[in-house]
N, C-alpha and C. Protein backbone atom coordinates (compact mmCIF):
# COMPACT_ATOMS: atom_id res chain seq x y z
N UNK A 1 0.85 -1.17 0.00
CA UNK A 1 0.00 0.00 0.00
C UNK A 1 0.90 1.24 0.00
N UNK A 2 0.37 1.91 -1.39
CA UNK A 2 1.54 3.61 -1.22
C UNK A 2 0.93 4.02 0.51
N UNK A 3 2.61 4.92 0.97
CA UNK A 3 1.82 6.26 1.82
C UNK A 3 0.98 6.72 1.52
N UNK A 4 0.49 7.40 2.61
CA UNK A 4 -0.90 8.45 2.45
C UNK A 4 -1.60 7.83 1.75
N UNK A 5 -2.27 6.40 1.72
CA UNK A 5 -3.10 6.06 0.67
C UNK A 5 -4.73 6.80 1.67
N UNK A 6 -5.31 6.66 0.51
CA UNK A 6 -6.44 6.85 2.00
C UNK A 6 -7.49 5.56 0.67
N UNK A 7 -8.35 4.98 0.99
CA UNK A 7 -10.16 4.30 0.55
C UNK A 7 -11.18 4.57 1.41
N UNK A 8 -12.24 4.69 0.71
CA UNK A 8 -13.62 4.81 1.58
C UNK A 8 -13.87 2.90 1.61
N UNK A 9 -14.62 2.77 2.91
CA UNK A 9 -15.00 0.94 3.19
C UNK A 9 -16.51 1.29 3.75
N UNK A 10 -17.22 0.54 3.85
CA UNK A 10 -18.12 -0.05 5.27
C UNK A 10 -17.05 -1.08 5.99
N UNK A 11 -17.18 -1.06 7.35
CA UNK A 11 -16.62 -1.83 8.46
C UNK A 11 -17.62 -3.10 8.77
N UNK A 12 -17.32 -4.36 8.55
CA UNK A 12 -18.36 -5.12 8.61
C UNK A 12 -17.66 -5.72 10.50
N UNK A 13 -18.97 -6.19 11.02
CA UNK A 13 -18.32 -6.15 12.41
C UNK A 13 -19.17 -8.01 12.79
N UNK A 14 -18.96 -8.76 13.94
CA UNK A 14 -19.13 -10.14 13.85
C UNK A 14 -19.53 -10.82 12.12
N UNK A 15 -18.85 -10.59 11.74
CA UNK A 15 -18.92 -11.48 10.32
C UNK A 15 -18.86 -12.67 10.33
N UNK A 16 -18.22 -13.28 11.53
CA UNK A 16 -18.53 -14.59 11.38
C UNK A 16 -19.62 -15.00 11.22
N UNK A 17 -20.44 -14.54 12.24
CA UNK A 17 -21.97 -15.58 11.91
C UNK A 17 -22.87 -14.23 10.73
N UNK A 18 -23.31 -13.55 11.46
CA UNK A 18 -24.31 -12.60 10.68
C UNK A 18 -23.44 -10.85 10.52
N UNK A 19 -23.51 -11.06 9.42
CA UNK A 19 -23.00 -9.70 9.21
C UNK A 19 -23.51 -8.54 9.74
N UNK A 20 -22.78 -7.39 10.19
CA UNK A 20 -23.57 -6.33 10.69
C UNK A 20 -22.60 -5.01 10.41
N UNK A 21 -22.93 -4.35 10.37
CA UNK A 21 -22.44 -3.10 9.77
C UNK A 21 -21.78 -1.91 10.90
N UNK A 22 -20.92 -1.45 10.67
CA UNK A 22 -20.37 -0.20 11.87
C UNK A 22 -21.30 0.98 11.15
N UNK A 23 -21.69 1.78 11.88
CA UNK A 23 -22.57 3.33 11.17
C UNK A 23 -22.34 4.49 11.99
N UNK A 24 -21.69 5.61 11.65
CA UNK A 24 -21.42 6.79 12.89
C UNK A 24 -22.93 7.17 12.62
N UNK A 25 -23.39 7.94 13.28
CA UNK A 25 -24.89 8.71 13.19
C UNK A 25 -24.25 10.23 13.84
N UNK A 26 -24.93 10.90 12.98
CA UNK A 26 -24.52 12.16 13.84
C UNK A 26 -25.57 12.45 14.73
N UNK A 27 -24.77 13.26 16.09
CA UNK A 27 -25.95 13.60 17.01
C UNK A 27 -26.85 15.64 17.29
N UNK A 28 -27.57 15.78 17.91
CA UNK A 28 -27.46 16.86 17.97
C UNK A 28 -26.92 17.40 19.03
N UNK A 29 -25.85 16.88 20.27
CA UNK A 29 -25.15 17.60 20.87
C UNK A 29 -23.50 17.23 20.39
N UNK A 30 -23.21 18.39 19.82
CA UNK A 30 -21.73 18.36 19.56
C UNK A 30 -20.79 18.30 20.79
N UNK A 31 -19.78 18.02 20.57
CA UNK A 31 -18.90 16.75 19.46
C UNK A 31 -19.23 15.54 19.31
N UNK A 32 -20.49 14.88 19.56
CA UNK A 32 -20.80 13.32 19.99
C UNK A 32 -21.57 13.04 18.55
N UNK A 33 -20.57 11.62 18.06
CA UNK A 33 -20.96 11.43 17.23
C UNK A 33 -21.17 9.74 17.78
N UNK A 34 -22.53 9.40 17.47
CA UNK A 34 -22.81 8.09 18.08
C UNK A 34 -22.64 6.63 16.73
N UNK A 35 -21.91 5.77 17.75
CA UNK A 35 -21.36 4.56 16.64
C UNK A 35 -22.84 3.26 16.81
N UNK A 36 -23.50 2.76 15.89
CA UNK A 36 -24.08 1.81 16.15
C UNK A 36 -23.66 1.07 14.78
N UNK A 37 -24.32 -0.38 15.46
CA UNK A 37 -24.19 -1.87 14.59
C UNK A 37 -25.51 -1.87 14.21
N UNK A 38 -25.37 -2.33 13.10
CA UNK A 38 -26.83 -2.52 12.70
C UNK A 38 -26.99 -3.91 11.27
N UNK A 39 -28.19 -4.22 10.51
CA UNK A 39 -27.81 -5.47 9.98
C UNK A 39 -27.87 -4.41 8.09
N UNK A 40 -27.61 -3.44 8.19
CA UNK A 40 -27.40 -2.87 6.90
C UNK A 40 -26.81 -1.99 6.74
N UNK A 41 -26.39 -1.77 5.68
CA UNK A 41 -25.41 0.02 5.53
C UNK A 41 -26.41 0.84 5.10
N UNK A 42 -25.57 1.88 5.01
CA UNK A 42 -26.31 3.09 4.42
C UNK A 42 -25.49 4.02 4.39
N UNK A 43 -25.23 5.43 3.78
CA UNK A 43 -24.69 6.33 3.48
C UNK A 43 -23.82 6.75 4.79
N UNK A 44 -24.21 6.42 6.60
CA UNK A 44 -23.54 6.69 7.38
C UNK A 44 -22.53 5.50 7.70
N UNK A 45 -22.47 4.33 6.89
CA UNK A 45 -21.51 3.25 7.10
C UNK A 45 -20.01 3.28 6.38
N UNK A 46 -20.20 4.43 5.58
CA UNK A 46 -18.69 4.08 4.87
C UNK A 46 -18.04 5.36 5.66
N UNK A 47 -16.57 4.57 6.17
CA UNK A 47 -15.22 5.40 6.60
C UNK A 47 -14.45 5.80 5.86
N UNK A 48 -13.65 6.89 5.58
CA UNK A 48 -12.23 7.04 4.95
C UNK A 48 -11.25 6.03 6.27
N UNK A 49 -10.44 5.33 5.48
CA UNK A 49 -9.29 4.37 5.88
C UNK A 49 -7.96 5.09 5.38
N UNK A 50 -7.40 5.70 6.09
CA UNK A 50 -6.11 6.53 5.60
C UNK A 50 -4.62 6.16 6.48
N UNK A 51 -3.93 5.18 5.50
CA UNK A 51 -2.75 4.55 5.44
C UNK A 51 -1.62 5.56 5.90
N UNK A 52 -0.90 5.66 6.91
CA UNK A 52 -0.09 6.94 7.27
C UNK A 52 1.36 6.39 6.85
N UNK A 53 1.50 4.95 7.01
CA UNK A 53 2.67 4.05 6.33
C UNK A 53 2.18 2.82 6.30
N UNK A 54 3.30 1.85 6.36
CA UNK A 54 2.90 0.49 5.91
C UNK A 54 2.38 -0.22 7.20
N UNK A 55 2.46 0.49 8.49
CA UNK A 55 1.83 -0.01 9.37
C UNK A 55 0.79 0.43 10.48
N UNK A 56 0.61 1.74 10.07
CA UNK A 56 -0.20 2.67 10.67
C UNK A 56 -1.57 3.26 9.82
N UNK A 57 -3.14 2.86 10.01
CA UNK A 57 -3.93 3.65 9.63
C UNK A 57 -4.63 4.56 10.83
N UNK A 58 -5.85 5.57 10.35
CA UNK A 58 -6.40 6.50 10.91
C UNK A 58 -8.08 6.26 9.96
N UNK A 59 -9.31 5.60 10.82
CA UNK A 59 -10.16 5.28 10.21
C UNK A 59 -10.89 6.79 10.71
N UNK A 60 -11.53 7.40 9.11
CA UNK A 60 -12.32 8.44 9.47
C UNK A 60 -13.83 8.93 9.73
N UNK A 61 -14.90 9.48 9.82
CA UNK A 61 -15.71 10.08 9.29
C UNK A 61 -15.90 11.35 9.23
N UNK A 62 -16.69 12.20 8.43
CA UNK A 62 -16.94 13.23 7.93
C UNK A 62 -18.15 13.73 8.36
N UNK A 63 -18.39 14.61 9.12
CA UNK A 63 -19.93 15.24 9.37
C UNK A 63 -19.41 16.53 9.06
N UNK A 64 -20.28 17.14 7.76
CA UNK A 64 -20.20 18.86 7.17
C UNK A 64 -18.66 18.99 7.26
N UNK A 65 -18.27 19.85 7.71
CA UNK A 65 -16.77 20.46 8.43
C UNK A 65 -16.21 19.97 9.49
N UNK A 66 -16.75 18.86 9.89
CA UNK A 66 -15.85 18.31 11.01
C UNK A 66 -15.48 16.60 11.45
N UNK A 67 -14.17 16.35 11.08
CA UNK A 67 -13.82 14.59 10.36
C UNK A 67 -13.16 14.40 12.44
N UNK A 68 -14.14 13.56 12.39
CA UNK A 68 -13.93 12.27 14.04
C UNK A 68 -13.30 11.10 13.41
N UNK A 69 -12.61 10.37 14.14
CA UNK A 69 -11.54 9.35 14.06
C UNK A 69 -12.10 8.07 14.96
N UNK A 70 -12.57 7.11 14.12
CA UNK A 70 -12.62 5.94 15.13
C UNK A 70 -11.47 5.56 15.95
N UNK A 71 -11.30 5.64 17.44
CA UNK A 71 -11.02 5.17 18.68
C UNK A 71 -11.57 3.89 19.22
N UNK A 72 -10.21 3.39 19.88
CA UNK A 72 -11.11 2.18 20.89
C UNK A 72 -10.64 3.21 22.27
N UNK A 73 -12.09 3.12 23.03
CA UNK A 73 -12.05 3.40 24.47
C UNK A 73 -11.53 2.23 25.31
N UNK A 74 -10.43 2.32 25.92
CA UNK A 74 -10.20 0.92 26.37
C UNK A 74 -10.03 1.02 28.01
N UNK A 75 -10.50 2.04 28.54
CA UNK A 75 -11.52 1.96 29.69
C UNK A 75 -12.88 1.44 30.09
N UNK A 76 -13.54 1.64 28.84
CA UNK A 76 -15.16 1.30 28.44
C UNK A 76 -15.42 0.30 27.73
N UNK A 77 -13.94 -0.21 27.13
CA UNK A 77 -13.85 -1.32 26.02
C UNK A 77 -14.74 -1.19 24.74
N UNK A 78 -14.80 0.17 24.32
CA UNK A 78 -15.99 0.19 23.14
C UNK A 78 -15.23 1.16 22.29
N UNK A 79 -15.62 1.26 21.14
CA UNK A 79 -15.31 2.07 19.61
C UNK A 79 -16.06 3.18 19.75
N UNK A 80 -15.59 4.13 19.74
CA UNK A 80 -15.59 5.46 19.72
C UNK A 80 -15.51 6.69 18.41
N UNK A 81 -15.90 7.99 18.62
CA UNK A 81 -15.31 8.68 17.70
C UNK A 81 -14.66 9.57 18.41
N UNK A 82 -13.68 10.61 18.35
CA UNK A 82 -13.37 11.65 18.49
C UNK A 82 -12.61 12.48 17.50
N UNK A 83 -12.36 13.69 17.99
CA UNK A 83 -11.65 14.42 17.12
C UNK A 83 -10.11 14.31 16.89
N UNK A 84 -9.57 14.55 16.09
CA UNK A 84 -8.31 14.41 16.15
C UNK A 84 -7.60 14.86 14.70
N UNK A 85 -6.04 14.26 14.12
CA UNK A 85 -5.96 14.66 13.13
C UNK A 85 -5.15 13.47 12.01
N UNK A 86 -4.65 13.66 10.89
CA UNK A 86 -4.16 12.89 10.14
C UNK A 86 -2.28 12.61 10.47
N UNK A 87 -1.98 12.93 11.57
CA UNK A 87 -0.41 12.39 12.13
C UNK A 87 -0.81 11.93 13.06
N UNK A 88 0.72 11.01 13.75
CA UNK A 88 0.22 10.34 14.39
C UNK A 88 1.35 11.24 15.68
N UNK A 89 0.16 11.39 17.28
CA UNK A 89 1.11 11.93 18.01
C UNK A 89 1.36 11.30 19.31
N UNK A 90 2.08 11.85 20.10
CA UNK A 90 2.49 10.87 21.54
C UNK A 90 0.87 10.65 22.30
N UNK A 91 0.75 9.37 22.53
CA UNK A 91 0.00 9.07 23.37
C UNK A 91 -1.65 9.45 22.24
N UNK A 92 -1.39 9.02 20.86
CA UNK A 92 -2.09 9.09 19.67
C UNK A 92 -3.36 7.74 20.14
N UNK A 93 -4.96 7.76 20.74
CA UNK A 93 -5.57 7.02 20.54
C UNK A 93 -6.25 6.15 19.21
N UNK A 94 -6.14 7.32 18.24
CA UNK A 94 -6.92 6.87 17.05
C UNK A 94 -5.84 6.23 15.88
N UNK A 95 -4.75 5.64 16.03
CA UNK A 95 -3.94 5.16 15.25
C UNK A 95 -4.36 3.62 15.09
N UNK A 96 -4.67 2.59 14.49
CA UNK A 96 -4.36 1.46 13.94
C UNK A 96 -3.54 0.96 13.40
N UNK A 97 -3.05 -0.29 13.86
CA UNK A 97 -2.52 -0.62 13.25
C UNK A 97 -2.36 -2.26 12.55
């Protein structure tokens, strides 16, 4: 995969048995953008996936003017969004790898 690649995906999530879909929803209290599973996509299921090197991505979404970064909360043990940006920095939650 070049640097900086970035693709748009849907995130398919227990695929083993029944497929189900990741979907941000936007909310009306900002910054909270709420993540649900559900058994279909739709226009809120596809992420930008943006490759920072060969071992680091940054999964995105887009609401109007303002791109949240899927996070794992690993206090709460759950997938998250927050804000953030396209480098990766010390103590960086939203990096994959």
């Amino acid at each position: 995969i070049p640097l900086n690649f970035t693709f748009t995906s849907y995130i398919a999530v227990n695929s083993t048995s029944n497929v189900r879909y990741l979907s941000a929803l936007p909310s009306e209290e900002d910054p909270v953008t709420n993540l649900v599973v559900s058994n279909y996509f739709d226009s809120n299921s596809f992420f930008e996936v943006h490759f920072l090197d060969r071992n680091n991505c940054k999964i995105k979404n887009t609401e109007g003017e303002v791109t949240r970064y899927l996070t794992y909360d690993y206090i709460n043990s759950k997938l998250i969004m927050l804000t953030g940006s396209d480098i990766i920095s010390p103590n960086d939650l939203n990096t994959f790898q």
